[in-house]
C-alpha atoms as a PDB file:
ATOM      1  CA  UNK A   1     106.613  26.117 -72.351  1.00  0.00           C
ATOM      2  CA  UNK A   2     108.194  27.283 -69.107  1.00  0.00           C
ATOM      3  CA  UNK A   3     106.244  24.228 -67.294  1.00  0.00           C
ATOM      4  CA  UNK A   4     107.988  21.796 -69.871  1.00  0.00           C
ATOM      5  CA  UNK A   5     111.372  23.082 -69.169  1.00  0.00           C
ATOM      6  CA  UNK A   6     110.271  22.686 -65.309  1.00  0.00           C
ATOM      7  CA  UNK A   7     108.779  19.457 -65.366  1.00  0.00           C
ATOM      8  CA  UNK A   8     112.264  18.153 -67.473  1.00  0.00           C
ATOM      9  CA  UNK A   9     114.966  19.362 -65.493  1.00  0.00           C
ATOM     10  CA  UNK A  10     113.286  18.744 -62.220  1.00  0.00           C
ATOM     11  CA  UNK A  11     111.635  15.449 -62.665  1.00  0.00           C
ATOM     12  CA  UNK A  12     112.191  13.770 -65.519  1.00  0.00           C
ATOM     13  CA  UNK A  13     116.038  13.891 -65.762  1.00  0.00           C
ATOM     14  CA  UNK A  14     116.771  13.193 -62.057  1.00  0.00           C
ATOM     15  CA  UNK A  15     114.426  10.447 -61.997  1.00  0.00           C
ATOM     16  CA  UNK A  16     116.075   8.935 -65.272  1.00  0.00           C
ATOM     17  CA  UNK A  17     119.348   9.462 -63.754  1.00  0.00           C
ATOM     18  CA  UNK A  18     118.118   7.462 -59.858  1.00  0.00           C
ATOM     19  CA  UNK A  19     116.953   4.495 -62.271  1.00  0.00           C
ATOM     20  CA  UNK A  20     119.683   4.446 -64.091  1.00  0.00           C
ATOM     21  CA  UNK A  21     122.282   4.632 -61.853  1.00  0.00           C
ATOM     22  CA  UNK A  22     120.948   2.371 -59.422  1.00  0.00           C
ATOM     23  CA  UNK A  23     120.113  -0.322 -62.350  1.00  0.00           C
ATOM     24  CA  UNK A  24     123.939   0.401 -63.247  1.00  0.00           C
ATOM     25  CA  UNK A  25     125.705   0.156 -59.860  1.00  0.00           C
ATOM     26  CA  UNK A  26     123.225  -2.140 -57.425  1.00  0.00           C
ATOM     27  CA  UNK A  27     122.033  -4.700 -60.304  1.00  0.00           C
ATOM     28  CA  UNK A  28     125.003  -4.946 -62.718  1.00  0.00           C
ATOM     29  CA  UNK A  29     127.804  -4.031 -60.631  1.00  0.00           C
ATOM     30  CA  UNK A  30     126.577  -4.989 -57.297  1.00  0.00           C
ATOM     31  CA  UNK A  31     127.789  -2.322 -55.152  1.00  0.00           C
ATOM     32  CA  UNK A  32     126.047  -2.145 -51.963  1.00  0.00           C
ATOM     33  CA  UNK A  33     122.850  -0.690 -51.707  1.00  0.00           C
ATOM     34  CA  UNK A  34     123.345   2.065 -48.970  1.00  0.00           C
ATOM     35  CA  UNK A  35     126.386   3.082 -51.166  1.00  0.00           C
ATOM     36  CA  UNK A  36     124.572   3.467 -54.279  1.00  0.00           C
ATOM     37  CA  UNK A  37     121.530   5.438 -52.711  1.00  0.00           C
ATOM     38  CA  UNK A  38     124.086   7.865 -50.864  1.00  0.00           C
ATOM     39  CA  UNK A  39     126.089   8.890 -54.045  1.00  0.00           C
ATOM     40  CA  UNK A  40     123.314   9.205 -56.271  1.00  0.00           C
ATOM     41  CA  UNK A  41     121.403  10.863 -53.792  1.00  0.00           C
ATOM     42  CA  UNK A  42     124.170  12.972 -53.239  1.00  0.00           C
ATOM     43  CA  UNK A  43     124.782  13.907 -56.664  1.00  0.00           C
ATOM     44  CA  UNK A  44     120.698  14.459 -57.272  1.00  0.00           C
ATOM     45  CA  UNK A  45     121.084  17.230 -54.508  1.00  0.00           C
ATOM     46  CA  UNK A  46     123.835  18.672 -55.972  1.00  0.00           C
ATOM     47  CA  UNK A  47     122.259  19.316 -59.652  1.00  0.00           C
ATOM     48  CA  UNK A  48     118.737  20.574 -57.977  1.00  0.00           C
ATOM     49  CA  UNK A  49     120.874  23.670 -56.201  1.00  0.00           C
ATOM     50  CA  UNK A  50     122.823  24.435 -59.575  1.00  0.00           C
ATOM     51  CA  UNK A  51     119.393  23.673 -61.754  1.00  0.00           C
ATOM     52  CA  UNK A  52     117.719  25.609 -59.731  1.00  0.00           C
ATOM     53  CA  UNK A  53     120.157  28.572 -59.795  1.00  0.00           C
ATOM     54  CA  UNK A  54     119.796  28.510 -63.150  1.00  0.00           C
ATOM     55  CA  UNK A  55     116.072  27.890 -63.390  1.00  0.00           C
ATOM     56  CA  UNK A  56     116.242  30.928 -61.480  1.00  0.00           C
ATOM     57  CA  UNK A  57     118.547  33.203 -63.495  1.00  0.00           C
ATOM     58  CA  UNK A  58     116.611  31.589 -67.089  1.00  0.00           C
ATOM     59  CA  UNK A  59     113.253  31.374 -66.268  1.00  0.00           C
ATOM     60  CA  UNK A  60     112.405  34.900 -66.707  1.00  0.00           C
ATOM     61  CA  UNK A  61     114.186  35.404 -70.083  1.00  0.00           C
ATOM     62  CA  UNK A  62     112.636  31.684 -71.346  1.00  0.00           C
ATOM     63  CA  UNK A  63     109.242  33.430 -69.865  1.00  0.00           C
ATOM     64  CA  UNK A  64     109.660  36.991 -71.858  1.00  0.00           C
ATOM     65  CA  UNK A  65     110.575  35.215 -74.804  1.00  0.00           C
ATOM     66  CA  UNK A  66     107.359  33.162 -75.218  1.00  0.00           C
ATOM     67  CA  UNK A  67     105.218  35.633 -74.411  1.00  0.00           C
ATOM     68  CA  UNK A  68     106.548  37.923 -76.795  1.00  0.00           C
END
């Protein structure tokens, strides 16, 4: 279960969030394209340290609590 967890906070809601916000901001708002990769690049960084800070901190009590 710990691999799910992994899996969706490290791939599959930062890569929702790059596709999304770049849909939103280059294609429907038209901002420019250096722009929109900096600040969502940007903010991508940002949530891996905290996500993995708390992946960190978590994992072991998600990991004791399915194997018990």
């Amino acid at each position: 279960m710990t691999k799910y967890y992994f899996i969706g906070y490290f791939l599959m809601f930062p890569l929702v969030y790059i596709v999304s916000s770049f849909i939103w901001r280059f294609v429907i708002k038209s901002y420019d394209l250096a722009e929109v990769l900096t600040d969502t690049l940007s903010i991508t960084a940002i949530y891996y340290v905290l996500i993995s800070i708390l992946f960190v901190l978590f994992g072991n009590k998600i990991h004791k609590r399915e194997a018990s």
